[in-house]
Protein backbone atom coordinates (compact mmCIF):
# COMPACT_ATOMS: atom_id res chain seq x y z
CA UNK A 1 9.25 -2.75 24.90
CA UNK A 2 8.92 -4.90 21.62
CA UNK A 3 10.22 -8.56 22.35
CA UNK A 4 11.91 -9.25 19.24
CA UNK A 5 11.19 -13.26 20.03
CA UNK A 6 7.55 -12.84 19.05
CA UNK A 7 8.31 -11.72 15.47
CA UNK A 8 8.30 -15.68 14.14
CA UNK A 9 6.44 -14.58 10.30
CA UNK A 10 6.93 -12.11 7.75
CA UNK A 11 3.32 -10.73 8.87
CA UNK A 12 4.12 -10.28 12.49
CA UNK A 13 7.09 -8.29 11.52
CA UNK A 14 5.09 -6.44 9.48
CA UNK A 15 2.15 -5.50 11.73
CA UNK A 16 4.60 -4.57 14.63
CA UNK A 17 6.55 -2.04 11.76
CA UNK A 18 3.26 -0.84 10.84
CA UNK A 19 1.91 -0.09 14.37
CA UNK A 20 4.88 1.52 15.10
CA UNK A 21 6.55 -0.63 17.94
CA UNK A 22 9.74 -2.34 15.92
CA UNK A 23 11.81 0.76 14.09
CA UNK A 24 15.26 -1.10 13.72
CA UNK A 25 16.95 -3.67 11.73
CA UNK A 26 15.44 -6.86 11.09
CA UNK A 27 18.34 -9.75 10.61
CA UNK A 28 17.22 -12.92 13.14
CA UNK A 29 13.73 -12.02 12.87
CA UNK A 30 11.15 -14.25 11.73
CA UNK A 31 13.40 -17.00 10.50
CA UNK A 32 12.24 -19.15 7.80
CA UNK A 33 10.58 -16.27 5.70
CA UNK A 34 12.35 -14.16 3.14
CA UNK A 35 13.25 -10.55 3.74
CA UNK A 36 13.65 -7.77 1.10
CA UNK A 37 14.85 -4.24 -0.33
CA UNK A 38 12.56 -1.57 -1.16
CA UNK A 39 13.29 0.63 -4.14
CA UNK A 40 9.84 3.05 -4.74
CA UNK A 41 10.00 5.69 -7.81
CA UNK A 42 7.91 7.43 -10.30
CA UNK A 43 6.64 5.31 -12.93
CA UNK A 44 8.52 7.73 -15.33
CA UNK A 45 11.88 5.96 -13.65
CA UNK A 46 10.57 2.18 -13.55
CA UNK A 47 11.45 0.62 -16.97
CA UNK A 48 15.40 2.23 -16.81
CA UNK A 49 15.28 0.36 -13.32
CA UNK A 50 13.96 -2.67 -14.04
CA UNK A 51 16.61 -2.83 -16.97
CA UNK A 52 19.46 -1.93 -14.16
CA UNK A 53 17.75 -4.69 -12.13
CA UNK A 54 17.73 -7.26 -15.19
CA UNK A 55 21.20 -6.16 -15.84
CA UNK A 56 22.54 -6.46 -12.02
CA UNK A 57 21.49 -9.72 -10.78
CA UNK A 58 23.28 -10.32 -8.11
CA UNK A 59 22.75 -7.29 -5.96
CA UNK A 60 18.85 -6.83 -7.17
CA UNK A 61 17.43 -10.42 -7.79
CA UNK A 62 13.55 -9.16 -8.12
CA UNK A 63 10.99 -11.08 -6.00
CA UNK A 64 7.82 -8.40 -7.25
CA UNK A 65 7.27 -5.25 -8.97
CA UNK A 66 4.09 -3.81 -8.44
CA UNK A 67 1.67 -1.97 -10.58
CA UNK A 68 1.72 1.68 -10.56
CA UNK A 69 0.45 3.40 -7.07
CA UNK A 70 -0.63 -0.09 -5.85
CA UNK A 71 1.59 -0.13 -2.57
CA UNK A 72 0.35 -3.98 -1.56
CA UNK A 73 3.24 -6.46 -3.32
CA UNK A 74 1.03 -9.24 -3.81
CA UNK A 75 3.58 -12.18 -5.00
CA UNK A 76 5.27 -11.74 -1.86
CA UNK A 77 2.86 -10.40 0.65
CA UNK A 78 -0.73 -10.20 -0.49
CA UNK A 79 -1.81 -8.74 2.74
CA UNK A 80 1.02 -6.11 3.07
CA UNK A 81 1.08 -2.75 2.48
CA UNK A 82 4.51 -0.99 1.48
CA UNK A 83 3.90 2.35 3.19
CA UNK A 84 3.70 1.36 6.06
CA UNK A 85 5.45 -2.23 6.97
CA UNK A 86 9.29 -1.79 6.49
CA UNK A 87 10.46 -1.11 9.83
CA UNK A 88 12.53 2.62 8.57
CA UNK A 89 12.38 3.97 4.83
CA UNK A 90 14.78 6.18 3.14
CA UNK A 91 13.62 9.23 1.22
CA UNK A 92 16.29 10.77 -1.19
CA UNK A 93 15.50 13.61 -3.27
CA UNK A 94 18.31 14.44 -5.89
CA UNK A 95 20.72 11.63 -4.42
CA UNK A 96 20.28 13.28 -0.75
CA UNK A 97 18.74 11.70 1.99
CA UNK A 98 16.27 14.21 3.36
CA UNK A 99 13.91 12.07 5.90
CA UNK A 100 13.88 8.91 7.27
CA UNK A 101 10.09 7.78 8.46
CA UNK A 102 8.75 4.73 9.86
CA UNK A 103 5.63 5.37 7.54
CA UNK A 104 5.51 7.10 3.79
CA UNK A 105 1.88 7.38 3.40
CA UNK A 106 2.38 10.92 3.47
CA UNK A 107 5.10 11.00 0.70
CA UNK A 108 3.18 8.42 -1.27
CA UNK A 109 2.36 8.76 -5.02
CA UNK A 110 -0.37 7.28 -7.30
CA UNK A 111 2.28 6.67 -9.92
CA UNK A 112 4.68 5.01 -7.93
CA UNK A 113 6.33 1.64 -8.53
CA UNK A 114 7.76 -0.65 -6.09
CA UNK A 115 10.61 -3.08 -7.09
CA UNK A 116 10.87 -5.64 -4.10
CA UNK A 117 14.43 -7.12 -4.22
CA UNK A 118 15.61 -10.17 -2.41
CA UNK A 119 17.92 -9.73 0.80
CA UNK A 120 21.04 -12.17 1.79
CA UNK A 121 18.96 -11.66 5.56
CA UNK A 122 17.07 -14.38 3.74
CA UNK A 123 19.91 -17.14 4.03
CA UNK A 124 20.71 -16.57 7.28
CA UNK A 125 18.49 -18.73 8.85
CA UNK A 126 19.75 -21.47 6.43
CA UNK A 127 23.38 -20.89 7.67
CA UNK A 128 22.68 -21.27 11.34
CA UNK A 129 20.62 -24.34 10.99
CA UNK A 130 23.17 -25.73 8.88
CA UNK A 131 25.82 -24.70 11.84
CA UNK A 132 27.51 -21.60 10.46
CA UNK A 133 27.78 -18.80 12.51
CA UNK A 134 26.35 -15.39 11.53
CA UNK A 135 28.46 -12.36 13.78
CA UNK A 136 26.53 -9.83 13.37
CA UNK A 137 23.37 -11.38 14.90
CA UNK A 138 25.12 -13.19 17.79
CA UNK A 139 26.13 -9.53 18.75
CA UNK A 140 22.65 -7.73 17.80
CA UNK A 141 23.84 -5.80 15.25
CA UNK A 142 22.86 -4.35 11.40
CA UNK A 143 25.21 -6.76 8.85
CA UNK A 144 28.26 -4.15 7.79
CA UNK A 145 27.64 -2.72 4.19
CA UNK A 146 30.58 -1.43 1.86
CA UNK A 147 30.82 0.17 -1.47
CA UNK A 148 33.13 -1.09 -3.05
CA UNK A 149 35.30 -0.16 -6.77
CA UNK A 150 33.08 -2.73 -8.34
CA UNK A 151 31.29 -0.97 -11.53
CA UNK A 152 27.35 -1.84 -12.16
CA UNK A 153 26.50 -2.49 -15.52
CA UNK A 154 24.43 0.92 -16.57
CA UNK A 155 20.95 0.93 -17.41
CA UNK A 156 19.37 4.68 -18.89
CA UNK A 157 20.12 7.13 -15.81
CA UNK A 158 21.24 4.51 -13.61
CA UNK A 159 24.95 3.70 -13.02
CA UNK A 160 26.95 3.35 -9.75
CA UNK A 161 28.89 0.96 -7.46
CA UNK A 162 28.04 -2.38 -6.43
CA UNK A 163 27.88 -2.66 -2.07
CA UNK A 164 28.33 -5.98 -0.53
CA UNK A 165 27.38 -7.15 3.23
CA UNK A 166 30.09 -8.83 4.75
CA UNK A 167 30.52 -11.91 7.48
CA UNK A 168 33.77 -13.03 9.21
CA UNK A 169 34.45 -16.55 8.88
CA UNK A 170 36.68 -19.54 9.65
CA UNK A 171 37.82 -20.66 6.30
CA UNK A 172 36.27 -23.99 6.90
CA UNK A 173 32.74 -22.32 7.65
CA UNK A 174 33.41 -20.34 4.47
CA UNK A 175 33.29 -23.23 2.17
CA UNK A 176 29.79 -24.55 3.40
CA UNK A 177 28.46 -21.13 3.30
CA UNK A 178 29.31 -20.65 -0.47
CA UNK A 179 27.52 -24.03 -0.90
CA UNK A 180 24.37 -22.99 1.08
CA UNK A 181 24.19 -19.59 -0.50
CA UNK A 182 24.55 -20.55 -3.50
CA UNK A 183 21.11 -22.53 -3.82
CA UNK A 184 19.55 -19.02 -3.08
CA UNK A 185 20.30 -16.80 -6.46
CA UNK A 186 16.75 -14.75 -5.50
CA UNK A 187 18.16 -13.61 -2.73
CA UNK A 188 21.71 -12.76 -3.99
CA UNK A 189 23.37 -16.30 -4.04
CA UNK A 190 27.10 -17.16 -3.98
CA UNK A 191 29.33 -14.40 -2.30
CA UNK A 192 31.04 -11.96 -4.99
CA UNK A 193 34.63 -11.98 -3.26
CA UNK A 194 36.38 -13.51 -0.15
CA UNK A 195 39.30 -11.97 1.88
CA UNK A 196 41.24 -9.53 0.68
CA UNK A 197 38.79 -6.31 0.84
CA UNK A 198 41.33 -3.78 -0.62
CA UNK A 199 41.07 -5.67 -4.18
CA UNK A 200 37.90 -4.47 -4.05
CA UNK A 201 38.23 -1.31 -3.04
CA UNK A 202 37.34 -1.66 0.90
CA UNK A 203 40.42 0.07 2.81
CA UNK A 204 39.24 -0.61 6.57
CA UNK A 205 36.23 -2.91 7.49
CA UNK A 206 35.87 -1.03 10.69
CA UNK A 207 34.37 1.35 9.17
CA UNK A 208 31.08 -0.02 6.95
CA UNK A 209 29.38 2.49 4.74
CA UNK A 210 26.02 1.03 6.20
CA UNK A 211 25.40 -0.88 9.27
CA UNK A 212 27.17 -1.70 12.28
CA UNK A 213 31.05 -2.78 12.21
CA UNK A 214 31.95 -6.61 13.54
CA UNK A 215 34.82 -7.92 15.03
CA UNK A 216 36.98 -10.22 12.08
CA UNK A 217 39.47 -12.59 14.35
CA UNK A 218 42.61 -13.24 13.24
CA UNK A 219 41.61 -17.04 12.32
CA UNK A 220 38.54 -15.54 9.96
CA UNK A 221 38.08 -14.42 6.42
CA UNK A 222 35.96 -11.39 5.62
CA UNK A 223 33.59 -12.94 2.96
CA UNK A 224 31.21 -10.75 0.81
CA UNK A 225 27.97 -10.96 -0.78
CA UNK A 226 26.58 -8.55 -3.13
CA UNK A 227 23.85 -6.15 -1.33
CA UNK A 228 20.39 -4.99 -2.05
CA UNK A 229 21.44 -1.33 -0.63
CA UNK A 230 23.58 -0.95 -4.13
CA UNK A 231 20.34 0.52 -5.27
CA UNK A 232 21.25 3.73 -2.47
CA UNK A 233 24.51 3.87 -3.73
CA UNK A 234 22.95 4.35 -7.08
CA UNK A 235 20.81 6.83 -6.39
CA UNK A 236 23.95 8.92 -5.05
CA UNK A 237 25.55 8.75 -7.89
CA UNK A 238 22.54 9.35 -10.49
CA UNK A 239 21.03 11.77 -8.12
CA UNK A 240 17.30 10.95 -9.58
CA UNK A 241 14.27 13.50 -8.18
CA UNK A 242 12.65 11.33 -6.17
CA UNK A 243 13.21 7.98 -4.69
CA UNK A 244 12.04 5.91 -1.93
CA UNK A 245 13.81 2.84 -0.15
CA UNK A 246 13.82 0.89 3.27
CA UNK A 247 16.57 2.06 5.67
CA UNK A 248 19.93 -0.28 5.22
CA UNK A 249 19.06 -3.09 7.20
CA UNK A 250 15.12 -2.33 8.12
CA UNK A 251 13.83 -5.10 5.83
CA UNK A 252 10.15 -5.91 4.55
CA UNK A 253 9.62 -9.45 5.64
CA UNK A 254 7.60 -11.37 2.96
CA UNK A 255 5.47 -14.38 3.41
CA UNK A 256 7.97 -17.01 0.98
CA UNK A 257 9.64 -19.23 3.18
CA UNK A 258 13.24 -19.19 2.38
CA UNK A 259 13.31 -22.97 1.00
CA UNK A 260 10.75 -21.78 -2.15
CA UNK A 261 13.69 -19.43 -2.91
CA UNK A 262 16.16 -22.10 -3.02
């Protein structure tokens, strides 16, 4: 059994996703180095995205885009290879999710284009050394994801809701964490919204769209940061051919340290 422990860089995460032995999500693993969303399409779809990425900072703050069918992001990860080092992928094929692999060499394509988009995973690590509590990995679980009723700005084919990851917190602990976030725009920055979840659209939050559900005690605020999986919702709504991302929470660890993001 994979002890989780040993995954201290980006690289070791990625060599124990690409032999196979770690599967799952990857928040509290190699702290220190930034973690990211995979979005992988046809070159055909890669300008209209970049535009929705330019447009939609917040929840897709680009760290790379490769060049067509080159699958190694080397800003990020010179020695990585994007078929194979994201612990789960997601493979949709008109807006449905028809396979979820551990590897996509077979689905890969020589025109393909990976955008590489920062994930709030990333300022974790600043939040506990700074003191602030993070539930979901004191209980070893995926962050909780919601859609929410908050529009994207359209780009071409691509339109759809924005989804934020959420983490209880005592008001107090709130405060610092919008200050310690908010040195990290790259990897979606200052939360979008705090308490009140039905103004934007969330009815229960035991019930995430993605991830695993936490306990919010009755001292705590739910606070929300916009989320590198809005690029799934998108592709739900838009219902493109082909599109390939990492699984909600199954990150691709980079080699930037977290402080050259901030």
């Amino acid at each position: 059994m994979l002890d989780r422990s040993t995954l201290l860089t980006g690289k070791d995460v990625r060599l124990a996703a690409r032999r196979g032995a770690l599967a799952e999500q990857t928040s509290g693993l190699a702290p220190g180095f930034a973690q990211a969303n995979l979005v992988i399409l046809p070159e055909e779809s890669a300008h209209d995205f970049l535009l929705f990425c330019q447009r939609n900072p917040k929840p897709c703050p680009l760290l790379d885009v490769t060049e067509p069918g080159n699958p190694v992001p080397a800003r990020v990860a010179p020695a990585g290879d994007l078929r194979t080092d994201a612990p789960r992928y997601c493979v949709w094929r008109d807006g449905i999710l028809v396979d979820e692999p551990t590897d996509i060499r077979a689905y890969w394509q020589d025109d393909f284009v990976t955008f590489v988009i920062g994930c709030s995973f990333t300022f974790e690590a600043p939040l506990l050394r700074a003191g602030v509590p993070v539930r979901h990995i004191e209980l070893g679980l995926n962050v909780p994801m919601f859609r929410t009723n908050i529009p994207c700005i359209p780009a071409g084919r691509f339109h759809g809701p924005l989804v934020v990851s959420m983490r209880p917190l005592k008001p107090a602990d709130a405060i610092r964490a919008v200050q310690i976030t908010s040195r990290f725009a790259a990897v979606h920055g200052a939360p979008v919204h705090i308490g009140l979840p039905e103004q934007i659209g969330i009815a229960d939050l035991g019930r995430p769209d993605f991830g695993d559900p936490v306990p919010v005690h009755a001292d705590e605020l739910p606070v929300f940061w916009a989320c590198g999986v809005t690029p799934q919702s998108v592709i739900m709504s838009t219902k493109p051919p082909l599109v390939i991302t990492h699984s909600p929470g199954c990150m691709f660890v980079t080699d930037l340290k977290d402080e050259e993001l901030g």
